[in-house]
PDB file of N, CA and C in Angstrom:
ATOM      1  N   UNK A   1     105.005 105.728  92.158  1.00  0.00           N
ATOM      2  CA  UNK A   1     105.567 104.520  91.600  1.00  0.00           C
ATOM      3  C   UNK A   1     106.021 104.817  90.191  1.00  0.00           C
ATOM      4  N   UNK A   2     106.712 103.939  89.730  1.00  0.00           N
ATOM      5  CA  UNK A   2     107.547 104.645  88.562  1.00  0.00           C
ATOM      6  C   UNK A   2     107.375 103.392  88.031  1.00  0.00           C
ATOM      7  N   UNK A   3     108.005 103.191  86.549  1.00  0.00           N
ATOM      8  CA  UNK A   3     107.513 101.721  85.360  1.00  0.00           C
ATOM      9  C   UNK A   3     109.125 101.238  85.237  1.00  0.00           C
ATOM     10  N   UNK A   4     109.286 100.600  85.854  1.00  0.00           N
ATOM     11  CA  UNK A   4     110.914  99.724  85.227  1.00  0.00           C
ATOM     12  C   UNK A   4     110.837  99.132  83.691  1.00  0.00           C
ATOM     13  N   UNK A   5     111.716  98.943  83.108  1.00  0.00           N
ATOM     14  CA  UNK A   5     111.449  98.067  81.743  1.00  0.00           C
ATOM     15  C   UNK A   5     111.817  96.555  81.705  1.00  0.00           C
ATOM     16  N   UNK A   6     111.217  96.141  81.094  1.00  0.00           N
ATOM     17  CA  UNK A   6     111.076  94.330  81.084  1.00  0.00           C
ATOM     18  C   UNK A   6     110.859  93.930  82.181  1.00  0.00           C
ATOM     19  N   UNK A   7     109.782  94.224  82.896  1.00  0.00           N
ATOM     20  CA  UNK A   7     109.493  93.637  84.126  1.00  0.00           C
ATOM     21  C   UNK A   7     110.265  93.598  84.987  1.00  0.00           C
ATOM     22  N   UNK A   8     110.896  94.688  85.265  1.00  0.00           N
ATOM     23  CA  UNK A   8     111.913  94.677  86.238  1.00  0.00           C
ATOM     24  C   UNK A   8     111.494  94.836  87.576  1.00  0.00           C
ATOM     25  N   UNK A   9     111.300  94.659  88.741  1.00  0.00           N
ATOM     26  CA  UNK A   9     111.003  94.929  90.152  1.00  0.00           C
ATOM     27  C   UNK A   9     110.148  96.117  89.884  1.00  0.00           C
ATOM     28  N   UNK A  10     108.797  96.450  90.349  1.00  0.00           N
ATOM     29  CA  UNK A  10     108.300  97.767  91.001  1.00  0.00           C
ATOM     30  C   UNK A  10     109.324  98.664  92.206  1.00  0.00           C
ATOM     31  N   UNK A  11     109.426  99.898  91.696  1.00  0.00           N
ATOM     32  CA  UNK A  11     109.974 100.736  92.451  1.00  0.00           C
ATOM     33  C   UNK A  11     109.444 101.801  92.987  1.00  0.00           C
ATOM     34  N   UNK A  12     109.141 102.702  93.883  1.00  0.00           N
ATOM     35  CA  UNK A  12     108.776 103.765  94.568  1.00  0.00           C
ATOM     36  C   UNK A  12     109.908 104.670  94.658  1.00  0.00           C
ATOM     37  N   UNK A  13     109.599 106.195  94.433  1.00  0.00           N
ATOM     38  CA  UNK A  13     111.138 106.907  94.408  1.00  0.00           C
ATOM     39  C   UNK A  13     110.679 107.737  94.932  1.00  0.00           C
ATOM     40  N   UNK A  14     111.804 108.731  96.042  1.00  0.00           N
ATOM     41  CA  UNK A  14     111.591 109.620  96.639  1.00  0.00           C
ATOM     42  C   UNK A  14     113.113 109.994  96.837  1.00  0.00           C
ATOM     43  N   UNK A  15     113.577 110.729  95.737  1.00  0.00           N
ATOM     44  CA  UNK A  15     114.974 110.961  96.153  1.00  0.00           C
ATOM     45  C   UNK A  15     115.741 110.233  95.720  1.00  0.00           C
ATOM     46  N   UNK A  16     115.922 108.382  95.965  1.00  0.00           N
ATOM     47  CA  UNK A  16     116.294 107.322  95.875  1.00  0.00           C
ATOM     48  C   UNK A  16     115.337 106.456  95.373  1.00  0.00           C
ATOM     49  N   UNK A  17     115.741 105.256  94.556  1.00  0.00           N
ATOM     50  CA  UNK A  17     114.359 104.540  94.454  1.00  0.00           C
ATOM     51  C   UNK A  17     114.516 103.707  95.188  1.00  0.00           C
ATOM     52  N   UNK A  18     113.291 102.660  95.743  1.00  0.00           N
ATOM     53  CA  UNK A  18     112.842 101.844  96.891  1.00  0.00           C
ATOM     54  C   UNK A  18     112.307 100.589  95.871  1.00  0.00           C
ATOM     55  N   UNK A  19     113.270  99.682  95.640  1.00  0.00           N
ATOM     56  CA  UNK A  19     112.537  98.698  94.777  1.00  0.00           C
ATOM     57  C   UNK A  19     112.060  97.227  95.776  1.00  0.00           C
ATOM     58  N   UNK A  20     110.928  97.000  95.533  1.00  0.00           N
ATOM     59  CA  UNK A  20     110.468  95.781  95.782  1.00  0.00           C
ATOM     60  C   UNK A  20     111.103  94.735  95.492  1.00  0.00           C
ATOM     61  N   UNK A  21     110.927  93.502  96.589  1.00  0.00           N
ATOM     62  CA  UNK A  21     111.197  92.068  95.906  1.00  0.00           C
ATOM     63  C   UNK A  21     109.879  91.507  95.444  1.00  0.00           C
ATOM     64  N   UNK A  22     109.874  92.233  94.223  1.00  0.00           N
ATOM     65  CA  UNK A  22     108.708  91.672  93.633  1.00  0.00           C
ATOM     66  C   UNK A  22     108.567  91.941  91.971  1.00  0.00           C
ATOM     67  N   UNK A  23     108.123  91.139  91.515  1.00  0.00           N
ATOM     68  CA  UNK A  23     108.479  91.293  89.529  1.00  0.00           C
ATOM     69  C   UNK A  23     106.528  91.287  89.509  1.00  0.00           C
ATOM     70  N   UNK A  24     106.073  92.249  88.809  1.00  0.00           N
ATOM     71  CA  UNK A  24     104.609  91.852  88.619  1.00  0.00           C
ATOM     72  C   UNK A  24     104.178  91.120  87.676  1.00  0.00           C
ATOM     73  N   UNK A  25     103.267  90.731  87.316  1.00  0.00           N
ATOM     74  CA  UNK A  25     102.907  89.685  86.062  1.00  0.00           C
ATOM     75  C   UNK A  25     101.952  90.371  85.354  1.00  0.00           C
ATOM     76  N   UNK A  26     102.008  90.425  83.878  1.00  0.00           N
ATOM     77  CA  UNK A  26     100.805  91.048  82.691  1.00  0.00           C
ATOM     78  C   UNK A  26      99.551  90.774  83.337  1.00  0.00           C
ATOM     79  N   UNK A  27      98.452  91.313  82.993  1.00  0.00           N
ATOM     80  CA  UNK A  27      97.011  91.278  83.363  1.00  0.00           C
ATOM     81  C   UNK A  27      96.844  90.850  84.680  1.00  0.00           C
ATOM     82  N   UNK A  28      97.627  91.294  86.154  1.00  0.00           N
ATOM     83  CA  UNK A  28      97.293  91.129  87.370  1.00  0.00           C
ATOM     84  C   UNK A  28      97.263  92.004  88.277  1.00  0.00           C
ATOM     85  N   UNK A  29      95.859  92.674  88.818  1.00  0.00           N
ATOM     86  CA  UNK A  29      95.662  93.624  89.458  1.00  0.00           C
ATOM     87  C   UNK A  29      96.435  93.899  90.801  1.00  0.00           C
ATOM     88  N   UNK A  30      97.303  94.964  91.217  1.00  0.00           N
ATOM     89  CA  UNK A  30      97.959  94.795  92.474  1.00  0.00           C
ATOM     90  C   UNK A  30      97.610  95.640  93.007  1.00  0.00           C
ATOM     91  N   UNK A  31      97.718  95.949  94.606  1.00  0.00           N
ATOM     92  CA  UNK A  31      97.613  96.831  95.537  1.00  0.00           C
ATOM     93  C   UNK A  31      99.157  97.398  95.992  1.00  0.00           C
ATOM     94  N   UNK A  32      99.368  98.518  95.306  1.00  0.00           N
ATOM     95  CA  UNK A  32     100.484  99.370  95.827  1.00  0.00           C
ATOM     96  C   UNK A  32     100.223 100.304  96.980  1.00  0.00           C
ATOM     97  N   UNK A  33     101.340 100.279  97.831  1.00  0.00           N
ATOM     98  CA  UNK A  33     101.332 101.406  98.832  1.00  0.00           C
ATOM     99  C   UNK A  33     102.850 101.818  99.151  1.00  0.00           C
ATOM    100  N   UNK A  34     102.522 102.844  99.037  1.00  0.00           N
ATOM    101  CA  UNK A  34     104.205 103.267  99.199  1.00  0.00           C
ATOM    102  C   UNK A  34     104.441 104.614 100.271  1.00  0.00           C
ATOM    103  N   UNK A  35     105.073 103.936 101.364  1.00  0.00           N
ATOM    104  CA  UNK A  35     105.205 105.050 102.724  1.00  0.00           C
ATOM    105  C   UNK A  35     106.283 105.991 102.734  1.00  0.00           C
ATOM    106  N   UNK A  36     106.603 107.005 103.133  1.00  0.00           N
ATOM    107  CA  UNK A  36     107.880 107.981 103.489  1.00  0.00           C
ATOM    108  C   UNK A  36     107.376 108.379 105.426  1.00  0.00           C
ATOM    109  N   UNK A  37     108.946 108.263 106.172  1.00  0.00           N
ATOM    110  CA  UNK A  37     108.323 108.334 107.360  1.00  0.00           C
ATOM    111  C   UNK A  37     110.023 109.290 106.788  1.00  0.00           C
ATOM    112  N   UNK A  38     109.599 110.705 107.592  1.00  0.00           N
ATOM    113  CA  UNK A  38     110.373 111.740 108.016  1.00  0.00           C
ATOM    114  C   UNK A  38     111.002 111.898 109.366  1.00  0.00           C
ATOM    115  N   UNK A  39     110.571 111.222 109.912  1.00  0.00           N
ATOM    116  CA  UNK A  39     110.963 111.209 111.480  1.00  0.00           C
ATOM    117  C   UNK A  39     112.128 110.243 111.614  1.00  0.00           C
ATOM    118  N   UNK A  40     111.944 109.021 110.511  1.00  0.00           N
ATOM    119  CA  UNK A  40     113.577 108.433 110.639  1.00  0.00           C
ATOM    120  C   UNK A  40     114.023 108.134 109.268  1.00  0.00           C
ATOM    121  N   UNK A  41     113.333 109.132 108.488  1.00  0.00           N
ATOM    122  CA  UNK A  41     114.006 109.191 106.752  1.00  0.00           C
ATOM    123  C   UNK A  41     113.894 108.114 105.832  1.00  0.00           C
ATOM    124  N   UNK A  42     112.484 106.988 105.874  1.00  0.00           N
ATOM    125  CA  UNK A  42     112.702 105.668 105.489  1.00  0.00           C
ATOM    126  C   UNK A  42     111.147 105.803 104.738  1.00  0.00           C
ATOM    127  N   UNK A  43     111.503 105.480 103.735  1.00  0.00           N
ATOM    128  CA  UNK A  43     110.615 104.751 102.334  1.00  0.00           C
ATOM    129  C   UNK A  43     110.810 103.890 102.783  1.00  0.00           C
ATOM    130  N   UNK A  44     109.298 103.007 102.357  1.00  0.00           N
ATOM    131  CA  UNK A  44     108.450 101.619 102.648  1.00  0.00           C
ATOM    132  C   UNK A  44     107.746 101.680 101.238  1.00  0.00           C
ATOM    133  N   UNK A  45     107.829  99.934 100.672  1.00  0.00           N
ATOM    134  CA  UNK A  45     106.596  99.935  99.585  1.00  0.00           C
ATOM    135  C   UNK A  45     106.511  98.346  99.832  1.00  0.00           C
ATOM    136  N   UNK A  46     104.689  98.311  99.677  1.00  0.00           N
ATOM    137  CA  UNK A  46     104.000  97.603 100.195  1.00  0.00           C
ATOM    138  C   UNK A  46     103.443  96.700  98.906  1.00  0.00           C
ATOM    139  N   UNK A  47     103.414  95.394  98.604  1.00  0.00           N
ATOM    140  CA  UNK A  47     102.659  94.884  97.456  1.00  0.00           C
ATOM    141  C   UNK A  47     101.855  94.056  98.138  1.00  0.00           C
ATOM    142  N   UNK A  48     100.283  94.096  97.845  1.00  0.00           N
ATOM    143  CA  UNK A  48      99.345  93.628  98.288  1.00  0.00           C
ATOM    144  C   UNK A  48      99.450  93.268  99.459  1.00  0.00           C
ATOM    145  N   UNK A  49      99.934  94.232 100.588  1.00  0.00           N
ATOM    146  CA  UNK A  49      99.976  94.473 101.411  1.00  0.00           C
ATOM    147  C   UNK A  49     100.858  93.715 102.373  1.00  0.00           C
ATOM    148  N   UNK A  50     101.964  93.079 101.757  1.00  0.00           N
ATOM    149  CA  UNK A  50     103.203  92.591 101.817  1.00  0.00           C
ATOM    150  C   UNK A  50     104.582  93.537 101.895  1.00  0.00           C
ATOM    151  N   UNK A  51     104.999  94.078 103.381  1.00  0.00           N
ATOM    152  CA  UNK A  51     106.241  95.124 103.207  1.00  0.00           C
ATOM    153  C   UNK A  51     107.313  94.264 102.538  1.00  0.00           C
ATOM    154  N   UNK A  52     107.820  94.602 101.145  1.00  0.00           N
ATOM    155  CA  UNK A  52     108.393  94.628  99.869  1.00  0.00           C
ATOM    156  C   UNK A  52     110.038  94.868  99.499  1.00  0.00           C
ATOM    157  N   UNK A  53     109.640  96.257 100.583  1.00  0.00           N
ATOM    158  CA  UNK A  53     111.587  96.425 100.074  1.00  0.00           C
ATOM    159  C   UNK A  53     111.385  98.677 100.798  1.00  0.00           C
ATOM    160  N   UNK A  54     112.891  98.453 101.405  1.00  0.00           N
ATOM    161  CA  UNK A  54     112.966  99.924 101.804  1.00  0.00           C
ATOM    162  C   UNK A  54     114.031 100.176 102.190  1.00  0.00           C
ATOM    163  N   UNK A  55     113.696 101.858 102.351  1.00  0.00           N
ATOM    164  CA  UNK A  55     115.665 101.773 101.716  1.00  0.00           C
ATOM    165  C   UNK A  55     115.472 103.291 103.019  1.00  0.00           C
ATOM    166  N   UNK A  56     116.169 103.863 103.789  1.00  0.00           N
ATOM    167  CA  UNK A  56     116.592 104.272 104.773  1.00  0.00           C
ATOM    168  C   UNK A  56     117.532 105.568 104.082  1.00  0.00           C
ATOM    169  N   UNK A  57     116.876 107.133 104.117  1.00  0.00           N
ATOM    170  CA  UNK A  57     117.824 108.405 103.815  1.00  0.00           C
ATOM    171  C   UNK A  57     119.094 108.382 104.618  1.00  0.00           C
ATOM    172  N   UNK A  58     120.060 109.038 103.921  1.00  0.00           N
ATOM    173  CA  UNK A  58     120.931 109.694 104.610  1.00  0.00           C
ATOM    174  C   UNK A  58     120.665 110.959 105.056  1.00  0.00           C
ATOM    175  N   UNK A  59     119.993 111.663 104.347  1.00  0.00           N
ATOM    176  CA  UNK A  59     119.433 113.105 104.633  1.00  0.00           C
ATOM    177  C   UNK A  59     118.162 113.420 104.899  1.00  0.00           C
ATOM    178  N   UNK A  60     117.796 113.910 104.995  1.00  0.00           N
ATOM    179  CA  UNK A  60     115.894 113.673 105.774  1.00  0.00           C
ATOM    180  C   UNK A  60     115.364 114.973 104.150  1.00  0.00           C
ATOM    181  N   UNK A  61     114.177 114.616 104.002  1.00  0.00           N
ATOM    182  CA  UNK A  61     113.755 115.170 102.743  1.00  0.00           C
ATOM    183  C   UNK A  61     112.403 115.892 103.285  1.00  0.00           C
ATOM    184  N   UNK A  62     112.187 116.979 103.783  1.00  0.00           N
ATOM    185  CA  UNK A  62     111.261 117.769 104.454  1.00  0.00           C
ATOM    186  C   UNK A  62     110.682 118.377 103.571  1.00  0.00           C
ATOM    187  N   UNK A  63     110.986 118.873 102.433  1.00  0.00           N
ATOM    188  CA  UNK A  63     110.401 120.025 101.610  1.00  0.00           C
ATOM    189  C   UNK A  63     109.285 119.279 100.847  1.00  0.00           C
ATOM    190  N   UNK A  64     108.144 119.314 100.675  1.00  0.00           N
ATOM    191  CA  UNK A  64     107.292 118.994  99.211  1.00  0.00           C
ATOM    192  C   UNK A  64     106.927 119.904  98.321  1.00  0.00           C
ATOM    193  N   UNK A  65     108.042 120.720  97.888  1.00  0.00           N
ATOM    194  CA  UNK A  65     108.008 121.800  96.884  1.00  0.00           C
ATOM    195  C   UNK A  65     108.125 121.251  95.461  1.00  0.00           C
ATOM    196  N   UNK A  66     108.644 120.230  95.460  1.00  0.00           N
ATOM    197  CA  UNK A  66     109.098 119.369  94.521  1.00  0.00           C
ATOM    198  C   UNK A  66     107.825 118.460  93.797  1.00  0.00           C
ATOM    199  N   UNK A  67     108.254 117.992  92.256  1.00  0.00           N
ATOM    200  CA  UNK A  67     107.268 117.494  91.781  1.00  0.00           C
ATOM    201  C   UNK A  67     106.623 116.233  92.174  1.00  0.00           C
ATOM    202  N   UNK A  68     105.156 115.892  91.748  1.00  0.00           N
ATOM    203  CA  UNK A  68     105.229 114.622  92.144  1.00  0.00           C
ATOM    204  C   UNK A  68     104.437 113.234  91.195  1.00  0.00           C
ATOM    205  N   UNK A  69     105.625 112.792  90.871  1.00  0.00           N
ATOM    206  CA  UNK A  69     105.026 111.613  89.562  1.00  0.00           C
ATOM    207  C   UNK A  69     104.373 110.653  89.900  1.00  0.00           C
ATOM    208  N   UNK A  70     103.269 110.643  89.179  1.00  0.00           N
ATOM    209  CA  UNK A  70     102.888 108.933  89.750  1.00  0.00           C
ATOM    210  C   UNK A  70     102.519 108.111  88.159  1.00  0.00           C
ATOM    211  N   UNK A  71     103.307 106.714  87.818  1.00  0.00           N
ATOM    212  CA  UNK A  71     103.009 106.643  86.538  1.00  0.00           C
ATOM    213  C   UNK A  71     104.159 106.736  85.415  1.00  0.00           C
ATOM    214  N   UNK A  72     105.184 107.691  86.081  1.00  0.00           N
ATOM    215  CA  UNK A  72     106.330 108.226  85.389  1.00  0.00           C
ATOM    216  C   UNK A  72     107.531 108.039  86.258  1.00  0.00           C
ATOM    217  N   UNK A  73     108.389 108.423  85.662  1.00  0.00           N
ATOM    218  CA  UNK A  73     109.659 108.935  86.859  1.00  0.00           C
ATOM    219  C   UNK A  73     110.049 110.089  85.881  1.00  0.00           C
ATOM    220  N   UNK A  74     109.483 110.524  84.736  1.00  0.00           N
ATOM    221  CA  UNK A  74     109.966 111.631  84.282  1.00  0.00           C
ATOM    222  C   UNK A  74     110.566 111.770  83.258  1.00  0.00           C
ATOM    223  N   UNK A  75     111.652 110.664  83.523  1.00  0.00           N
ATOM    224  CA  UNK A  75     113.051 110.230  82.834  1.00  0.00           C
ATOM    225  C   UNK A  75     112.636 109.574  81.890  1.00  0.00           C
ATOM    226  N   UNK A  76     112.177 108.248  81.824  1.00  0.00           N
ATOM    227  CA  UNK A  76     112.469 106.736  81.036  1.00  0.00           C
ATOM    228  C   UNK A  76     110.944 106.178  80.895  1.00  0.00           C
ATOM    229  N   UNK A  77     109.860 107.198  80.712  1.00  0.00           N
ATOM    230  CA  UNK A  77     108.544 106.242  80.288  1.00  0.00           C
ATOM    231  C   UNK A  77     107.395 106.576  80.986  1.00  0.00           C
ATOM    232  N   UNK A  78     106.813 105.861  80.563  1.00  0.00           N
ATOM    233  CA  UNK A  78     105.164 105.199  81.766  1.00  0.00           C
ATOM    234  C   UNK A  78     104.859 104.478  81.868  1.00  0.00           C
ATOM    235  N   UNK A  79     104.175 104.302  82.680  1.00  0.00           N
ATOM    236  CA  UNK A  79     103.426 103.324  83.272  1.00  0.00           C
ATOM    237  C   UNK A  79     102.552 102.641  82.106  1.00  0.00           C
ATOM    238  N   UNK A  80     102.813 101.539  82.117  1.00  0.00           N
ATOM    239  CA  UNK A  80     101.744 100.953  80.615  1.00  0.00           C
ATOM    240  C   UNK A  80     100.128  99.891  81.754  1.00  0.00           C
ATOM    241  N   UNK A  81      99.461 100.491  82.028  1.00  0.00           N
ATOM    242  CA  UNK A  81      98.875 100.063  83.265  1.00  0.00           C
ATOM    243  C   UNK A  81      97.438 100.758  83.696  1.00  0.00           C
ATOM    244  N   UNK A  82      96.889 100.803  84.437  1.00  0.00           N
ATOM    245  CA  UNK A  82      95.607 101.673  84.462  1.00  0.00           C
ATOM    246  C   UNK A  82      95.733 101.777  86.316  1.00  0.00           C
ATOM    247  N   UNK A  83      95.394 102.865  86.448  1.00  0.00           N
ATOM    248  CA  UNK A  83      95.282 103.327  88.299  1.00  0.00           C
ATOM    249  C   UNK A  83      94.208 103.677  88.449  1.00  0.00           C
ATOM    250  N   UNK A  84      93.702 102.792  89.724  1.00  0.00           N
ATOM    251  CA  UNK A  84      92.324 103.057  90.179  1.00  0.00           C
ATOM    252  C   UNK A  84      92.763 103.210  91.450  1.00  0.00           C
ATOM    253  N   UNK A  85      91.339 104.104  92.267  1.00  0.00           N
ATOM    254  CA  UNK A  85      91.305 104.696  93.194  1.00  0.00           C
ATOM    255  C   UNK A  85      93.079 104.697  94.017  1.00  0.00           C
ATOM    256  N   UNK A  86      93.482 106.110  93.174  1.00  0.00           N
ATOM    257  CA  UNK A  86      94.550 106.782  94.291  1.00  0.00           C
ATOM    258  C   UNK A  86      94.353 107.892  95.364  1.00  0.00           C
ATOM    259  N   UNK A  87      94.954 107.406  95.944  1.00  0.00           N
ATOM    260  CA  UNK A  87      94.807 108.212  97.521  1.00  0.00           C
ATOM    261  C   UNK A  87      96.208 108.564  97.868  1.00  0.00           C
ATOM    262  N   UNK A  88      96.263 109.841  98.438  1.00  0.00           N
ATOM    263  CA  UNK A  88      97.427 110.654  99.478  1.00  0.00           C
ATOM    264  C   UNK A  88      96.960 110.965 100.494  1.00  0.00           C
ATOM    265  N   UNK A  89      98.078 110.368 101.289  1.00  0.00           N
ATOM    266  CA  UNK A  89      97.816 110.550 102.932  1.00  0.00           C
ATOM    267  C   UNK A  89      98.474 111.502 103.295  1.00  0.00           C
ATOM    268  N   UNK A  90      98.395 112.127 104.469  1.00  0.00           N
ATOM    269  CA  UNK A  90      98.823 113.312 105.070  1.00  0.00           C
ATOM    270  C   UNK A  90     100.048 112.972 106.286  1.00  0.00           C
ATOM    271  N   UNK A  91     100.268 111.255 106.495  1.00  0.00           N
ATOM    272  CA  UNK A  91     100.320 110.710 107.694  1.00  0.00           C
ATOM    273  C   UNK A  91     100.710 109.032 106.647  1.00  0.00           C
ATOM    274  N   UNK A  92     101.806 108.415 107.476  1.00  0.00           N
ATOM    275  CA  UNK A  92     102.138 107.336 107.525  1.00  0.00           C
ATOM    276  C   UNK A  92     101.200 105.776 107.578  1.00  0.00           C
ATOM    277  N   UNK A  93     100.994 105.473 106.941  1.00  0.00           N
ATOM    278  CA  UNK A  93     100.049 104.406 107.199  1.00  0.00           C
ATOM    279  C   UNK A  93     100.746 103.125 107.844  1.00  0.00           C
ATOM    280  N   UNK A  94      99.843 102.779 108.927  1.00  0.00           N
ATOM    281  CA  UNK A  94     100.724 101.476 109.328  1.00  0.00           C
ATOM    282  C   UNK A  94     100.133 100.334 108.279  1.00  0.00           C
ATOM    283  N   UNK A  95     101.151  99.152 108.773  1.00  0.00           N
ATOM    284  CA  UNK A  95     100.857  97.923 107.909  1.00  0.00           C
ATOM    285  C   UNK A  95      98.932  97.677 108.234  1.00  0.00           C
ATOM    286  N   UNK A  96      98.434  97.637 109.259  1.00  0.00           N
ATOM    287  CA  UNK A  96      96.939  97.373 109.239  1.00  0.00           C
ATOM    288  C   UNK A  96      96.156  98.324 108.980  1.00  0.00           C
ATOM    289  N   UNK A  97      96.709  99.757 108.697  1.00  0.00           N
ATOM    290  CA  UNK A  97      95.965 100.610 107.663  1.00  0.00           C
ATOM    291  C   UNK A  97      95.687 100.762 106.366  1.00  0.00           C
ATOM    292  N   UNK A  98      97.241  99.627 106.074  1.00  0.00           N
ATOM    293  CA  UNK A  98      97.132  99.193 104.460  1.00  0.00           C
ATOM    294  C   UNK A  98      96.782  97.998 103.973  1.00  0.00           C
ATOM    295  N   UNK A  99      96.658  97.350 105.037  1.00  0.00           N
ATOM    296  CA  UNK A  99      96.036  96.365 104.821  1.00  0.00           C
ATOM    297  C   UNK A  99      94.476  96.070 104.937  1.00  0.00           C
ATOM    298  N   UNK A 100      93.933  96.912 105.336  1.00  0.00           N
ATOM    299  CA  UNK A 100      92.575  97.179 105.226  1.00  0.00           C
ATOM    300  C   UNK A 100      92.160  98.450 104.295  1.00  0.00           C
ATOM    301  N   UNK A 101      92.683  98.899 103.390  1.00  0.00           N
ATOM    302  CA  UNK A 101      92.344  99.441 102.215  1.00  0.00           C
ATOM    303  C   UNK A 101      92.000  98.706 101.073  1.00  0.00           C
TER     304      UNK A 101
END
């Protein structure tokens, strides 16, 4: 997940960014989840366990040689925020896998 400025939509990036319909609010704890399915090239991001917003490759992105930000996008900042318990999956989570986290 990456930090927009002035409260702009939460986004997830993988290549492309995947922005939510969703603006967060100061001092409110959220549950992010953010999916990549390779089999049909499609980012998913999840807010409190609400599918959010996703955006569909043109090219399929196989390699994870590449870096991986969480907090940043690299470019334009951080995250002004605190992350508790993060987890990487190996495997796609369905909606009732994320919803029971």
């Amino acid at each position: 997940f990456t930090p927009t400025p002035n409260g702009s939509p939460l986004n997830s990036r993988c290549g492309t960014n995947v922005f939510a319909n969703y603006t967060p609010m100061k001092s409110t704890w959220y549950h992010l989840c953010s999916t990549y399915d390779s089999g049909n090239s499609e980012s998913r991001i999840y807010v409190n366990g609400v599918d959010s917003g996703n955006v569909v490759y043109s090219t399929r992105n196989t390699s994870s040689s590449g870096s991986l930000f969480i907090g940043t996008n690299n470019v334009s900042g951080y995250l002004n925020a605190d992350i508790s318990d993060l987890r990487i999956y190996r495997k796609v989570l369905s909606l009732a896998e994320i919803r029971a986290l």
